[in-house]
Structure formats: structure tokens, C-alpha cells
N, C-alpha and C. Protein backbone atom coordinates (compact mmCIF):
# COMPACT_ATOMS: atom_id res chain seq x y z
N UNK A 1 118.13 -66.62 119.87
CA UNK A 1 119.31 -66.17 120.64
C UNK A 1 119.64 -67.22 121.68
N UNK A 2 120.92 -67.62 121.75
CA UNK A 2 121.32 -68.30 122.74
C UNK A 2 121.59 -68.71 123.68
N UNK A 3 121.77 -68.93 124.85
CA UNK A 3 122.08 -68.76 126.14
C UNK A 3 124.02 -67.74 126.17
N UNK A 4 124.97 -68.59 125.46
CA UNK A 4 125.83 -67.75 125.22
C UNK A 4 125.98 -66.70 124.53
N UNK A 5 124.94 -66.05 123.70
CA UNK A 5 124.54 -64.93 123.41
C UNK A 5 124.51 -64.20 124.34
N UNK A 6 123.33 -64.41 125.23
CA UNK A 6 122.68 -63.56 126.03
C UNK A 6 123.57 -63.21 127.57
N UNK A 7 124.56 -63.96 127.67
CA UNK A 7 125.72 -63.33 128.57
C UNK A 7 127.14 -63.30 128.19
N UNK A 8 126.78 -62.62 127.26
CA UNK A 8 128.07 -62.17 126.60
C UNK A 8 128.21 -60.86 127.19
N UNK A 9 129.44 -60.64 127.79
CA UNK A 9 129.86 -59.36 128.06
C UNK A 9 129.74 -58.36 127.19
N UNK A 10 129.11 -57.06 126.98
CA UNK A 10 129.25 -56.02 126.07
C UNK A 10 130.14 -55.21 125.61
N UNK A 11 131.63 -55.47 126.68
CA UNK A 11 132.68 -55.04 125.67
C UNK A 11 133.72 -56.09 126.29
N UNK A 12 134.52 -56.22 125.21
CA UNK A 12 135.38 -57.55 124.99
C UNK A 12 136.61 -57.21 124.71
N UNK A 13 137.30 -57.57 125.42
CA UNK A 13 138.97 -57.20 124.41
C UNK A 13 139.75 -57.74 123.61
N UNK A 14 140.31 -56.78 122.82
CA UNK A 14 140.39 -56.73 121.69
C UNK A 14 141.52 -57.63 121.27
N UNK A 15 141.94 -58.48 120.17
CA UNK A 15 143.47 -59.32 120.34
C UNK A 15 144.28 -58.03 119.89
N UNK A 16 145.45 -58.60 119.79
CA UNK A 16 146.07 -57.68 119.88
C UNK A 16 146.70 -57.94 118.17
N UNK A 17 147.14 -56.66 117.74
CA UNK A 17 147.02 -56.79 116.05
C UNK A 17 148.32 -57.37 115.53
N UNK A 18 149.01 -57.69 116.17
CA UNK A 18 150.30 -58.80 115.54
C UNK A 18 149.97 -59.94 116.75
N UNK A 19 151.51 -60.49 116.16
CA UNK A 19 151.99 -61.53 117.17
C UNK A 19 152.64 -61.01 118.64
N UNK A 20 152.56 -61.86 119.68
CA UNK A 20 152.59 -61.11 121.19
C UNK A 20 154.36 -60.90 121.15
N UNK A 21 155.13 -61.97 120.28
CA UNK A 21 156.73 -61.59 120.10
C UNK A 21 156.99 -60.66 118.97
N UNK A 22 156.15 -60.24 118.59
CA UNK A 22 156.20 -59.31 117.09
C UNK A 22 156.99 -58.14 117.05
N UNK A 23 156.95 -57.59 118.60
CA UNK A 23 157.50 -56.15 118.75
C UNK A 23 158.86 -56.51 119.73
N UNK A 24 159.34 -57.65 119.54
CA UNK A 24 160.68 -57.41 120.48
C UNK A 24 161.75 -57.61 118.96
N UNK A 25 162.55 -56.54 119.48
CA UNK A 25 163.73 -56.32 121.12
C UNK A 25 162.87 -55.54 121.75
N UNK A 26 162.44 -54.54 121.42
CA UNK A 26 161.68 -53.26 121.51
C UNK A 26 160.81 -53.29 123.03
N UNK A 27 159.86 -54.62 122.96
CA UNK A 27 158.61 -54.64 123.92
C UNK A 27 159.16 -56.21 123.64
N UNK A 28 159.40 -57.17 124.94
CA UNK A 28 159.41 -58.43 124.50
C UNK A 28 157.96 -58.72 124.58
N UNK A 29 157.90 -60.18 124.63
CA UNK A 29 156.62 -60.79 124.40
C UNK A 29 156.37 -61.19 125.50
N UNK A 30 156.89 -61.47 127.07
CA UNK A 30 156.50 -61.46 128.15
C UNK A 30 155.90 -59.91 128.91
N UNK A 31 156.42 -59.03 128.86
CA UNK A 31 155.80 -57.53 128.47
C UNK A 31 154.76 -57.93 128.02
N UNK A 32 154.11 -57.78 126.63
CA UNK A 32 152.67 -58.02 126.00
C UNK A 32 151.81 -59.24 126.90
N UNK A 33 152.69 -60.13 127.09
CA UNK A 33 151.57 -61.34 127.94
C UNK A 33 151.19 -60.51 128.72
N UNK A 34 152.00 -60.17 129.94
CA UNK A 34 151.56 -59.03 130.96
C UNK A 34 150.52 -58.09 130.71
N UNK A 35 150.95 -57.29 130.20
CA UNK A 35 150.27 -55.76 129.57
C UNK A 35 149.09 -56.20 129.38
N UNK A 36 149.04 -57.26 127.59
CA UNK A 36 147.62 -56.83 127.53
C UNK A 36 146.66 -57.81 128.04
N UNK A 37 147.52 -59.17 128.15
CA UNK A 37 146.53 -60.24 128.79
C UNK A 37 145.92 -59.97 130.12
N UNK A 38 147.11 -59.21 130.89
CA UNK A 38 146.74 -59.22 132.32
C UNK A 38 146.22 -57.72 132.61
N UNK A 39 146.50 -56.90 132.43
CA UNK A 39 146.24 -55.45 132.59
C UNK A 39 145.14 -54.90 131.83
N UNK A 40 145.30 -55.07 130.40
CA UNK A 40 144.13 -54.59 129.59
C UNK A 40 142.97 -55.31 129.81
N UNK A 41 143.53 -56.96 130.34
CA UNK A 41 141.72 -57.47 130.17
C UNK A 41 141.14 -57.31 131.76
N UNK A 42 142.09 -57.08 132.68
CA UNK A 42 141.15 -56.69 133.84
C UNK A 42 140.47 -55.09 133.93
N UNK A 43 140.62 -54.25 133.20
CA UNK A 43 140.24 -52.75 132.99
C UNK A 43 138.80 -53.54 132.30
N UNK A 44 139.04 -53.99 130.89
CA UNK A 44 138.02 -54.74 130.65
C UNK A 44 136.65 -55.39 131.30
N UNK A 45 137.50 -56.41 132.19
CA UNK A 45 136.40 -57.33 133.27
C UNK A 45 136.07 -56.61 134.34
N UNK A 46 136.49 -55.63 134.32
CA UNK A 46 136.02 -54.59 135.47
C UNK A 46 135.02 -53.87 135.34
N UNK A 47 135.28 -53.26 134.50
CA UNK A 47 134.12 -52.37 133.12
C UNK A 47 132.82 -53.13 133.31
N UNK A 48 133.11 -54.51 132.79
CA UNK A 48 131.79 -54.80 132.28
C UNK A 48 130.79 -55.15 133.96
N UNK A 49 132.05 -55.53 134.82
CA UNK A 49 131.55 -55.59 135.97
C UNK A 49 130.57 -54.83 136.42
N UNK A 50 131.38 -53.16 136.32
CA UNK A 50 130.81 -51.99 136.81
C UNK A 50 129.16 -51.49 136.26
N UNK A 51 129.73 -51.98 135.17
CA UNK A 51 128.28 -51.16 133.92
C UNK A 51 127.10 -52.10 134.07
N UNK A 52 127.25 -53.82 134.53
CA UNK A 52 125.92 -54.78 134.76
C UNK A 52 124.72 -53.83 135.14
N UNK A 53 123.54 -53.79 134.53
CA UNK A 53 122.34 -53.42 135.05
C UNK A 53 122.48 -51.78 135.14
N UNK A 54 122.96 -51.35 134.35
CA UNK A 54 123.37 -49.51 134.39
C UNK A 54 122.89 -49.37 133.30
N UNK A 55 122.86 -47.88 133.29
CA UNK A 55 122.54 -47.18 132.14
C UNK A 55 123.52 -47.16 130.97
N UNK A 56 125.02 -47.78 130.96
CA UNK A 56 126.02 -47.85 130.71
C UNK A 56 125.82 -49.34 129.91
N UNK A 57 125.05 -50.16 130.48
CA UNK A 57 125.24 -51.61 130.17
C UNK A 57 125.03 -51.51 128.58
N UNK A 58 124.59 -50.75 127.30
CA UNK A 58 124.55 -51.34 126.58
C UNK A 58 125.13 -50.37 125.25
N UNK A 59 126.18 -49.54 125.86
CA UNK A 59 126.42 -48.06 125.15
C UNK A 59 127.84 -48.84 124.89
N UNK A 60 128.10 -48.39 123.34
CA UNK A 60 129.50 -48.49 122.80
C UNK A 60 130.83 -47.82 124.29
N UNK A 61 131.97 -48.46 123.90
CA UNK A 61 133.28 -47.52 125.02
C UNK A 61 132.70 -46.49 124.93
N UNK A 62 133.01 -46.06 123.81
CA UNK A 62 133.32 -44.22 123.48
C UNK A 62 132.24 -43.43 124.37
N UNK A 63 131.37 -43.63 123.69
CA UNK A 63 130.04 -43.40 124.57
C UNK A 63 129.57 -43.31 126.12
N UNK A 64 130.35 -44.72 126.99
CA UNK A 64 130.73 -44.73 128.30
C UNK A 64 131.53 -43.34 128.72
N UNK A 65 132.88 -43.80 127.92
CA UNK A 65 133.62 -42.85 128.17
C UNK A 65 133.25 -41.50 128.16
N UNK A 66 133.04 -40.90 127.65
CA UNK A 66 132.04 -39.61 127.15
C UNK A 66 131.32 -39.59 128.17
N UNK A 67 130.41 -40.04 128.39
CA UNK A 67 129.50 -39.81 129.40
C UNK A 67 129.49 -40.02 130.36
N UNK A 68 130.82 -40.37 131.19
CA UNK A 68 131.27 -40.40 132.41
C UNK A 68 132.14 -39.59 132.45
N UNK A 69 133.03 -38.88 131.51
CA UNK A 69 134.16 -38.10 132.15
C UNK A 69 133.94 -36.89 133.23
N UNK A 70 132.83 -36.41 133.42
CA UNK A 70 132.53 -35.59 134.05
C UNK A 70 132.25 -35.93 135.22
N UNK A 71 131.77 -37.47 135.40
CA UNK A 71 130.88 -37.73 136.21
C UNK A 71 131.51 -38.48 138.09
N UNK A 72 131.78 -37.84 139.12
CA UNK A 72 132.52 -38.26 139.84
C UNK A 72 131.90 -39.22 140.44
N UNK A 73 130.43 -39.81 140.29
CA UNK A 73 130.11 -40.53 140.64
C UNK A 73 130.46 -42.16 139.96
N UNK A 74 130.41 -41.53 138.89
CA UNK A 74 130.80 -42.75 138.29
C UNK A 74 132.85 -42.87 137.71
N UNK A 75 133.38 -42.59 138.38
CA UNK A 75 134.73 -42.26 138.21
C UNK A 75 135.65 -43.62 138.08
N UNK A 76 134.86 -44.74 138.50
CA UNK A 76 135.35 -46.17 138.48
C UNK A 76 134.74 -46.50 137.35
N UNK A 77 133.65 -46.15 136.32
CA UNK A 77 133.27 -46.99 135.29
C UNK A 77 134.40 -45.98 133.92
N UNK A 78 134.83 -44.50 134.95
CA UNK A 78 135.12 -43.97 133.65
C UNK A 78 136.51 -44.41 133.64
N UNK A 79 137.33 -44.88 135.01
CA UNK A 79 138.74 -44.92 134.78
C UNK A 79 138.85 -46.69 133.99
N UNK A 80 138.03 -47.94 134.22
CA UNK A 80 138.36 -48.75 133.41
C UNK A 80 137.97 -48.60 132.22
N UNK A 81 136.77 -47.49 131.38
CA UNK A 81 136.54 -47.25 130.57
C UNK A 81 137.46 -46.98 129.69
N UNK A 82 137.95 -46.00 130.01
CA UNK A 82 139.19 -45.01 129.10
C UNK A 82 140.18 -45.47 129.60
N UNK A 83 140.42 -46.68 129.84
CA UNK A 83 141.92 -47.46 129.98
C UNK A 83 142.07 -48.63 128.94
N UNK A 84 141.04 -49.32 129.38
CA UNK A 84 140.35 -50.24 127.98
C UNK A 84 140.34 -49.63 127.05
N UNK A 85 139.79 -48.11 126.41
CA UNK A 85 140.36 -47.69 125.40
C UNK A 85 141.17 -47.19 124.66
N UNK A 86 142.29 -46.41 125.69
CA UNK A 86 143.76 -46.24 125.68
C UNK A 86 144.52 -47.28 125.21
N UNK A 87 144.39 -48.90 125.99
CA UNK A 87 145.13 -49.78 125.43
C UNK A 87 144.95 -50.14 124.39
N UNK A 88 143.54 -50.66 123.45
CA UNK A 88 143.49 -50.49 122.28
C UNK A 88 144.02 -49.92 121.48
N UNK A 89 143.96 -48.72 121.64
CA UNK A 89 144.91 -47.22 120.73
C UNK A 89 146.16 -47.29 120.50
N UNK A 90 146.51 -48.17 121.97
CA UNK A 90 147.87 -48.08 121.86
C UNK A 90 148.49 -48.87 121.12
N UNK A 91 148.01 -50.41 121.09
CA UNK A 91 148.36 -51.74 120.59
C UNK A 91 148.24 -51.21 119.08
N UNK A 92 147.60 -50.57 118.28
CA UNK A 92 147.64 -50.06 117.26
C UNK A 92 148.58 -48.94 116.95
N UNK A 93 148.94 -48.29 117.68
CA UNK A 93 149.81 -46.83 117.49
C UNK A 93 151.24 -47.75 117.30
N UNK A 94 151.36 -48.65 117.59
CA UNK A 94 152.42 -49.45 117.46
C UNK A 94 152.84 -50.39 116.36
N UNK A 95 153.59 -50.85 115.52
CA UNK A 95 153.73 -51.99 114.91
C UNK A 95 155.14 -52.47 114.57
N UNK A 96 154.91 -53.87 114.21
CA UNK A 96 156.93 -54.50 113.90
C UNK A 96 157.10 -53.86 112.45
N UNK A 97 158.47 -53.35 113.10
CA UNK A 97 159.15 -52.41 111.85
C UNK A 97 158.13 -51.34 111.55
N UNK A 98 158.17 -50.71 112.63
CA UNK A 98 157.43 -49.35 112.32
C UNK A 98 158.38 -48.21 112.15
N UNK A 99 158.37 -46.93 112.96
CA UNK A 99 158.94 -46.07 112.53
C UNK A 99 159.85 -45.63 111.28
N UNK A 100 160.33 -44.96 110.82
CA UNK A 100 161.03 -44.57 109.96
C UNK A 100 159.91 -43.15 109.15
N UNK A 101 159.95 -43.64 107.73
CA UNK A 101 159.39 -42.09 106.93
C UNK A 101 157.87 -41.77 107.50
N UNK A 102 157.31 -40.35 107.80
CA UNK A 102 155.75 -41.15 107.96
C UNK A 102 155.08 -40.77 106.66
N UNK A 103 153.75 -41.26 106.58
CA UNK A 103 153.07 -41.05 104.78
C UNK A 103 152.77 -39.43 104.89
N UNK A 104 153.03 -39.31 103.69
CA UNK A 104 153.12 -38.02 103.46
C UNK A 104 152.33 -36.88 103.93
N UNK A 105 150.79 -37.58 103.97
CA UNK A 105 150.01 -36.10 104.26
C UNK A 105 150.02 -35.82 105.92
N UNK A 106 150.52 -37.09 106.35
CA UNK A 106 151.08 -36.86 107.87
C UNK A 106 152.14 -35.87 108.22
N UNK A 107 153.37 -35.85 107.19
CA UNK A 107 154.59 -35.97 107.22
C UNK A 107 154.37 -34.22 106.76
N UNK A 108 153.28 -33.78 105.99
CA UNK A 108 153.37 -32.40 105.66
C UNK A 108 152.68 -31.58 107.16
N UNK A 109 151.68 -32.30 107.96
CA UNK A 109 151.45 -31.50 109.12
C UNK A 109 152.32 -31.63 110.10
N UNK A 110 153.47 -33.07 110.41
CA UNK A 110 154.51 -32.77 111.23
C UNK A 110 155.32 -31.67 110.88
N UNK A 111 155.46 -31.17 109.26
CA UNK A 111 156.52 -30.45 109.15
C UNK A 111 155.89 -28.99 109.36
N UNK A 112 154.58 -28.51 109.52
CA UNK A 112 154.16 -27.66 109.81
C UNK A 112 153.73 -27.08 111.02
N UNK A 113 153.39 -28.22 111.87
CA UNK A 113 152.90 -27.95 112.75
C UNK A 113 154.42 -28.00 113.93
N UNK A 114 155.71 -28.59 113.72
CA UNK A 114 156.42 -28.99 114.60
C UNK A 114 157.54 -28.23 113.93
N UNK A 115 158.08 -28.20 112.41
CA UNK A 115 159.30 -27.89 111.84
C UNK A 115 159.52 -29.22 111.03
N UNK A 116 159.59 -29.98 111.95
CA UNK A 116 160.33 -31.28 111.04
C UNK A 116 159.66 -32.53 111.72
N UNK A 117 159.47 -33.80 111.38
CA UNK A 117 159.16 -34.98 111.99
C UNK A 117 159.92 -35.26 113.06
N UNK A 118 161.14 -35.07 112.44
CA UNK A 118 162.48 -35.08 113.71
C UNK A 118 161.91 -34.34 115.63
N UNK A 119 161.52 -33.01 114.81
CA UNK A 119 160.92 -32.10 116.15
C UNK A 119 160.04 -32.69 116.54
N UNK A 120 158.44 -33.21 115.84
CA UNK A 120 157.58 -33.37 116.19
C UNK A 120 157.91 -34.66 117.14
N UNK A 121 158.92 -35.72 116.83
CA UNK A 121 159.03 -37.09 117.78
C UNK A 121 159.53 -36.15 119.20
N UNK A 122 160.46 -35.53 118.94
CA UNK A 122 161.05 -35.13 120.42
C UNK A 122 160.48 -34.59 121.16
N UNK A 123 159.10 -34.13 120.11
CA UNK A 123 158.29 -33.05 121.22
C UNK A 123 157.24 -34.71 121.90
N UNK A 124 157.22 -35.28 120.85
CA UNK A 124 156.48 -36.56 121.71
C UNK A 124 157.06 -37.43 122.87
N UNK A 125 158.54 -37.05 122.29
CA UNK A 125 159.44 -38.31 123.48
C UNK A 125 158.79 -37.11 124.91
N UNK A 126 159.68 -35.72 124.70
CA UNK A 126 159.35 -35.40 125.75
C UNK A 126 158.20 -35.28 126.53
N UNK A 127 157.08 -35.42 126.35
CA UNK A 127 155.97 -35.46 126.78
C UNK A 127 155.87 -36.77 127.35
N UNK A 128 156.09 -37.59 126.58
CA UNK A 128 156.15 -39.06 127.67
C UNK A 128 157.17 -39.17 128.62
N UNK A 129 158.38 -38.75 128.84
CA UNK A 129 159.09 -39.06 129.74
C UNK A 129 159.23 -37.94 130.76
N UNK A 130 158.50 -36.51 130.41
CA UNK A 130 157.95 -35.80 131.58
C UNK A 130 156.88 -35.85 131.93
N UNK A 131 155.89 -37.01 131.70
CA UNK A 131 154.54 -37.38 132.12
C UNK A 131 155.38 -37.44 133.40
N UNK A 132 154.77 -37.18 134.76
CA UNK A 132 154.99 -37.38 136.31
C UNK A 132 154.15 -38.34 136.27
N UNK A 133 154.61 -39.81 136.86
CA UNK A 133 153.96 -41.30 137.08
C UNK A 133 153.22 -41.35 136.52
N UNK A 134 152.15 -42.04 136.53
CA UNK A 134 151.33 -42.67 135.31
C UNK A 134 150.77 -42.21 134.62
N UNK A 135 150.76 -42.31 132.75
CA UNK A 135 150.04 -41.44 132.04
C UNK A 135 150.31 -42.19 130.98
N UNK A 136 149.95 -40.86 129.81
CA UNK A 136 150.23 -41.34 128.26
C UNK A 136 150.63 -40.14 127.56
N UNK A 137 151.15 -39.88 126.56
CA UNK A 137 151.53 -38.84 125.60
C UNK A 137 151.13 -39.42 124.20
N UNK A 138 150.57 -38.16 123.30
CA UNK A 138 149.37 -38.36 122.67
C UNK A 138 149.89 -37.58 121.31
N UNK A 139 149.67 -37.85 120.55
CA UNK A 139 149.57 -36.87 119.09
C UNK A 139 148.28 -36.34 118.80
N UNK A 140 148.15 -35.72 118.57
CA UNK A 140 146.78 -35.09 117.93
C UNK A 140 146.36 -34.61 117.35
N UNK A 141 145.62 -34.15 116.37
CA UNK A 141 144.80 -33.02 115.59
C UNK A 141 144.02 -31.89 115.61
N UNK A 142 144.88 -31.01 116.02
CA UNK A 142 143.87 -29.74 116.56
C UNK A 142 143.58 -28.67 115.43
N UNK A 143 142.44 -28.64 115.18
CA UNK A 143 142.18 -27.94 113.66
C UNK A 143 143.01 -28.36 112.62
N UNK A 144 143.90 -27.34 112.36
CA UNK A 144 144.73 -27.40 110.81
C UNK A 144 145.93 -27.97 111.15
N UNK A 145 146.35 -28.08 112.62
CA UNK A 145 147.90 -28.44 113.06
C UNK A 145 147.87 -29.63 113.84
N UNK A 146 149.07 -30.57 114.12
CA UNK A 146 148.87 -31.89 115.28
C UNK A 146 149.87 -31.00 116.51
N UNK A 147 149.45 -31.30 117.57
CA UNK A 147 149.48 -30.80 118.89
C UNK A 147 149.88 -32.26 119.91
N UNK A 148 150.78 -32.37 120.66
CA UNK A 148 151.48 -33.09 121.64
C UNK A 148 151.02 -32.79 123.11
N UNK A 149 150.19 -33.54 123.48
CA UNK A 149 149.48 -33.67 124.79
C UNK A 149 150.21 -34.92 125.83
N UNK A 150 149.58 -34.63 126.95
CA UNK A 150 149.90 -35.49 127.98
C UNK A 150 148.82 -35.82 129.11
N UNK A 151 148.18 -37.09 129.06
CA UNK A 151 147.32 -36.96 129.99
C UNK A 151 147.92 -37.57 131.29
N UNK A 152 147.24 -38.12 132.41
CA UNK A 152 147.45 -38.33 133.68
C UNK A 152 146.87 -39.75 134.21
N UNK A 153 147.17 -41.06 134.19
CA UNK A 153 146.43 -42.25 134.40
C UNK A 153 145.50 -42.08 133.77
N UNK A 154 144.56 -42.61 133.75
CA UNK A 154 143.37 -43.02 132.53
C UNK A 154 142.88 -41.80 131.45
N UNK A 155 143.24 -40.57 132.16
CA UNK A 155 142.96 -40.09 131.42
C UNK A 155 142.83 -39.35 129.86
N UNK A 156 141.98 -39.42 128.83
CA UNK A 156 142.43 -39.32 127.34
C UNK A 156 141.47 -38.20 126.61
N UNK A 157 142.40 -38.03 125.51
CA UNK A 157 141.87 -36.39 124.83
C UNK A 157 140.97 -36.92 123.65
N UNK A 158 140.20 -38.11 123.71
CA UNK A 158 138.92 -38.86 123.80
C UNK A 158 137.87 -37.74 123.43
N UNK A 159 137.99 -37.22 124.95
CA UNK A 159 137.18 -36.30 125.82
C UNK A 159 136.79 -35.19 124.90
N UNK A 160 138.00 -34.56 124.53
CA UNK A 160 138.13 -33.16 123.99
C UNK A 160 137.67 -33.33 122.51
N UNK A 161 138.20 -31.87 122.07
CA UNK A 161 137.87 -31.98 120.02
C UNK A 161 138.91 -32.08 119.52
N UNK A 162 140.26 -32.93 120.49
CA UNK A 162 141.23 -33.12 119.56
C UNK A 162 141.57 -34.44 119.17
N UNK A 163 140.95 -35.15 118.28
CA UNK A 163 141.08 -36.40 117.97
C UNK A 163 142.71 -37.11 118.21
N UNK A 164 142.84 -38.12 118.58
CA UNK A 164 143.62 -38.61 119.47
C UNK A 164 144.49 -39.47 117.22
N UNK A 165 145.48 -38.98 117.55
CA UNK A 165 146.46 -40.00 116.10
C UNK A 165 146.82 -40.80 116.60
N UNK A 166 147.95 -40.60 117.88
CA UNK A 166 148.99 -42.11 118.25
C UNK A 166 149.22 -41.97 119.46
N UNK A 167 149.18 -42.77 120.13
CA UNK A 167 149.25 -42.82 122.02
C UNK A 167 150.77 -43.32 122.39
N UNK A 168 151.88 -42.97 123.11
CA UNK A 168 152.85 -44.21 124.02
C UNK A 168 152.43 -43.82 125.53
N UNK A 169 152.19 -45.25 126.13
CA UNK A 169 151.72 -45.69 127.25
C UNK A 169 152.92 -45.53 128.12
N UNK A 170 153.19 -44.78 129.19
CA UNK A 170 154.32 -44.47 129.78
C UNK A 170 153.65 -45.03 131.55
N UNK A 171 152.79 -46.08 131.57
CA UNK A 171 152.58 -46.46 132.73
C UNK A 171 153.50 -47.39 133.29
N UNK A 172 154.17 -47.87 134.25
CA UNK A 172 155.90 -48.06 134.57
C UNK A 172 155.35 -49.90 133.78
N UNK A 173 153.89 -50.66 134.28
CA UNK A 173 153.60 -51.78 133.40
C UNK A 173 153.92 -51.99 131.87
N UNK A 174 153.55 -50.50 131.39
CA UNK A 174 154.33 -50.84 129.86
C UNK A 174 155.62 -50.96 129.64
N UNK A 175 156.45 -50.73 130.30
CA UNK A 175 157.88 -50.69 130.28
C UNK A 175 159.04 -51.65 131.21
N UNK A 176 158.20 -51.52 132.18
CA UNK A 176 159.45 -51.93 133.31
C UNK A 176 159.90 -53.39 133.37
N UNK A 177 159.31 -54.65 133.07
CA UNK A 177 159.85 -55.79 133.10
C UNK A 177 161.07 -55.59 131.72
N UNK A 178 161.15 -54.96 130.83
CA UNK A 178 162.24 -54.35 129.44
C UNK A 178 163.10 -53.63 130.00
N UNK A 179 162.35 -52.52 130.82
CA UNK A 179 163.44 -51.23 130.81
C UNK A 179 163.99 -50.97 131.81
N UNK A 180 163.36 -51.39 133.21
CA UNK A 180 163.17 -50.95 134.69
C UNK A 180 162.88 -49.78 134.99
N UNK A 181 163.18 -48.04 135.26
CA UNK A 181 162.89 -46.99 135.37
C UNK A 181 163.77 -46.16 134.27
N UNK A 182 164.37 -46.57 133.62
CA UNK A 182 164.67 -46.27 132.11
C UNK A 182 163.65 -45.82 130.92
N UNK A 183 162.62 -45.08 131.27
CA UNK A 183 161.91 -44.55 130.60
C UNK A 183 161.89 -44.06 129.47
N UNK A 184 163.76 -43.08 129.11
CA UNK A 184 163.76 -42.55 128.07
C UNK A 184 164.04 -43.73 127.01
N UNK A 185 164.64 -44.80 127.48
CA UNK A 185 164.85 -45.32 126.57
C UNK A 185 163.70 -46.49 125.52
N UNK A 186 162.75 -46.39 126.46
CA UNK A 186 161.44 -47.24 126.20
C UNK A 186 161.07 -46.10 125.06
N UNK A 187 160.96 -45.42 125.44
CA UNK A 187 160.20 -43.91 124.54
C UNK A 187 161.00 -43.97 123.06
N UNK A 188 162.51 -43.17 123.12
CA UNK A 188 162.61 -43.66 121.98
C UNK A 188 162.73 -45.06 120.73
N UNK A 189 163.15 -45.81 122.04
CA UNK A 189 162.78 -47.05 121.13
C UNK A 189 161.74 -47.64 120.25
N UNK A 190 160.77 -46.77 121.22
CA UNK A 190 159.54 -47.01 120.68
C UNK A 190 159.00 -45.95 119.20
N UNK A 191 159.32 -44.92 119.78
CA UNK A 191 159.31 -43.92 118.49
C UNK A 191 160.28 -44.60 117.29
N UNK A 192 161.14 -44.58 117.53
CA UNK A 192 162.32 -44.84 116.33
C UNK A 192 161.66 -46.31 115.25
N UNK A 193 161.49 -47.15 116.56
CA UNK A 193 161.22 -48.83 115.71
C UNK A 193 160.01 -49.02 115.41
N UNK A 194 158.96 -48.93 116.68
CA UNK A 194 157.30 -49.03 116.17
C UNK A 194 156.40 -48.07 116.47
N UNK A 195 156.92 -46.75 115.78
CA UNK A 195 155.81 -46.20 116.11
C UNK A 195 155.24 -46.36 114.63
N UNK A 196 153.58 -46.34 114.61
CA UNK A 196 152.69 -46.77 113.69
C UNK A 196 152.18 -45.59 113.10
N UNK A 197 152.71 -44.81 111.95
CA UNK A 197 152.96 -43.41 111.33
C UNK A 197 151.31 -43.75 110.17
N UNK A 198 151.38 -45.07 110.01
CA UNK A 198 150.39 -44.92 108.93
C UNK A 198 148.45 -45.24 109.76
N UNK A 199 148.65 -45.53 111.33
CA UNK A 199 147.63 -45.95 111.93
C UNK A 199 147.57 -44.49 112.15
N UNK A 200 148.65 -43.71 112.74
CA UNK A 200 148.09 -42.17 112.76
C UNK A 200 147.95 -41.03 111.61
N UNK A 201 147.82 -41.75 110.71
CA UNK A 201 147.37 -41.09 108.91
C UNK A 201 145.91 -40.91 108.99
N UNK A 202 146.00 -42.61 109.19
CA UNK A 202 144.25 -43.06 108.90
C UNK A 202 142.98 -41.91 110.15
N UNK A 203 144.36 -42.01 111.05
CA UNK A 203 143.02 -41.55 112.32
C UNK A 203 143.13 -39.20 112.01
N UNK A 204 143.48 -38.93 111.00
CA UNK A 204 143.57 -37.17 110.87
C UNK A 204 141.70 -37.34 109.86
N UNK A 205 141.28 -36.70 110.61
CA UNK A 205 139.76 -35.81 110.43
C UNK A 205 139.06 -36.92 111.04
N UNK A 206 139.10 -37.55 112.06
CA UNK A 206 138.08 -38.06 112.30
C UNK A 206 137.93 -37.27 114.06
N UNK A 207 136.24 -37.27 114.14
CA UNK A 207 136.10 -36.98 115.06
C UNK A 207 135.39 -37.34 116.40
């Protein structure tokens, strides 16, 4: 083992799964420099900051996460924890030339659980653009139906037994150098063009 082995940070962030201009008009690519270079990797370098020489130092995110949400002592390892993993989620819930049909076995629990895909987005727009300041709005899987949540700054349904499908990041950083306080329009843009219908296929029964 190497010397650069052996101080390697234990969690690393992640690139991001296209190109950083991939998603404009939508999200330009100064947005993404921002976002994830600057925002996601200091949640990151913070993290690993926090966790040095902890009981934390050598446990997968999830695991952190998990085992801090409760914990008010440790409320700084859990908020860069589950932010670092939010952004991940998110950079994936997204892609160029996304939205439109979603795959089918998705497309049969939107129509069940919501009426129509149509409903199920609006029930998502609205949840992100009545998030009150910083948060996220979430798709999810709750038993047999997907369910539209909203958490509150770092916080994510991670936590809970409702496995998390597709995240939009409604923190004013994801939006505002694009949109300024134009929120709704970040939201649907984002639904309509990239939202990533087949990343939230893959993620129904997992738990």
C-alpha cells in the first residue's frame, strides 16, 4: 500500500455523469461549475474532515448517514453527509434530453398512484416550489404506490422505508445564477427537459 493510498479520503466525489454543458439551456454549465465543483465538493471535504479519527471514518455515506440522523451530536457530520448524498442523486435524477414518456413499469405506478404522469409531475413541481427555503422534493416508493415528499436542507427520505426514485434540488444555489428567484420555472424546466424517468425505474424496490 502506498503512501497515496493510505491518505486517501474515504469518500470522494463523484464526477458528474455527463458533460458540465450537457444540461443547458435548462442548467447552464457555469451553474454545474458552481453547484457541483464548488458546493458538492465542499459538503464532501467537510465530511471527510469531520469523520478523521471517528467511528464514522471508515463506514460507506449511507451508513454515516443512517447513523447520524438521529444523532444531535453529531448533526455536522450528518448535514454534510446527506448533502453529499443528495447531490449525487440528484446529478443522476437528471439527464440531456430527459423528460418526455417514462418506461413503462414506472409509468403504470405514476398512473396509479397519481392518475396520470401529467398529475404525478405537478404533484412534484408543487412540492418543490412550496418547499419554504432550502430543501428538495423527492419521488418515492412507498409500498405498492410512489408518494411526493419534501424535505428541509439536508434533509433526505434516505432515512425512512421510502426509497428515494428522483430528487430536484430547490436550494436557491441550484437555480439562481439561471433563474434568480424564479423557482417555478427552474422546476418545470427541469421536469419537462431532464428529468431522468429511467434512473427512477432502476431505483423502484430497492431498499
Amino acid at each position: 500500500m502506498n503512501s497515496a493510498t493510505i491518505s486517501s479520503p474515504p469518500i470522494s466525489l463523484p464526477p458528474l455523469p455527463y458533460e458540465q454543458s450537457a444540461l443547458q439551456p435548462v442548467i447552464s454549465a457555469n451553474t454545474l461549475g458552481f453547484h457541483h465543483g464548488k458546493h458538492h465538493k465542499t459538503y464532501v471535504d467537510t465530511l471527510n474532515k469531520l469523520i478523521a479519527g471517528t467511528e464514522f471514518a471508515d463506514m460507506p455515506l449511507e451508513k454515516i448517514i443512517k447513523a447520524t440522523a438521529t444523532q444531535s451530536e453529531h448533526a455536522a457530520i450528518f448535514n454534510n453527509a446527506a448533502q453529499a448524498w443528495n447531490h449525487a442523486f440528484y446529478w443522476r435524477s437528471l439527464k440531456p434530453k430527459g423528460g418526455g414518456e417514462p418506461p413503462a413499469v414506472l409509468k403504470r405506478l405514476m398512473d396509479s398512484s397519481f392518475g396520470s404522469v401529467d398529475a404525478c409531475k405537478k404533484e412534484l413541481a408543487n412540492a418543490a416550489v412550496g418547499q419554504f427555503g432550502s430543501g428538495w422534493a423527492w419521488l418515492v416508493h412507498d409500498g405498492e404506490k410512489l408518494k411526493v415528499v419534501k424535505t428541509g436542507n439536508a434533509n433526505t427520505p434516505l432515512t425512512q422505508a421510502t426509497p428515494p426514485l428522483l430528487t430536484i434540488d430547490v436550494w436557491e444555489h441550484a437555480y439562481y445564477l439561471d433563474y434568480q428567484n424564479r423557482r417555478v420555472d427552474y422546476v418545470n424546466a427541469l421536469l419537462d427537459k431532464l428529468a431522468n424517468w429511467e434512473f427512477a425505474a432502476e431505483n423502484l424496490g430497492k431498499k
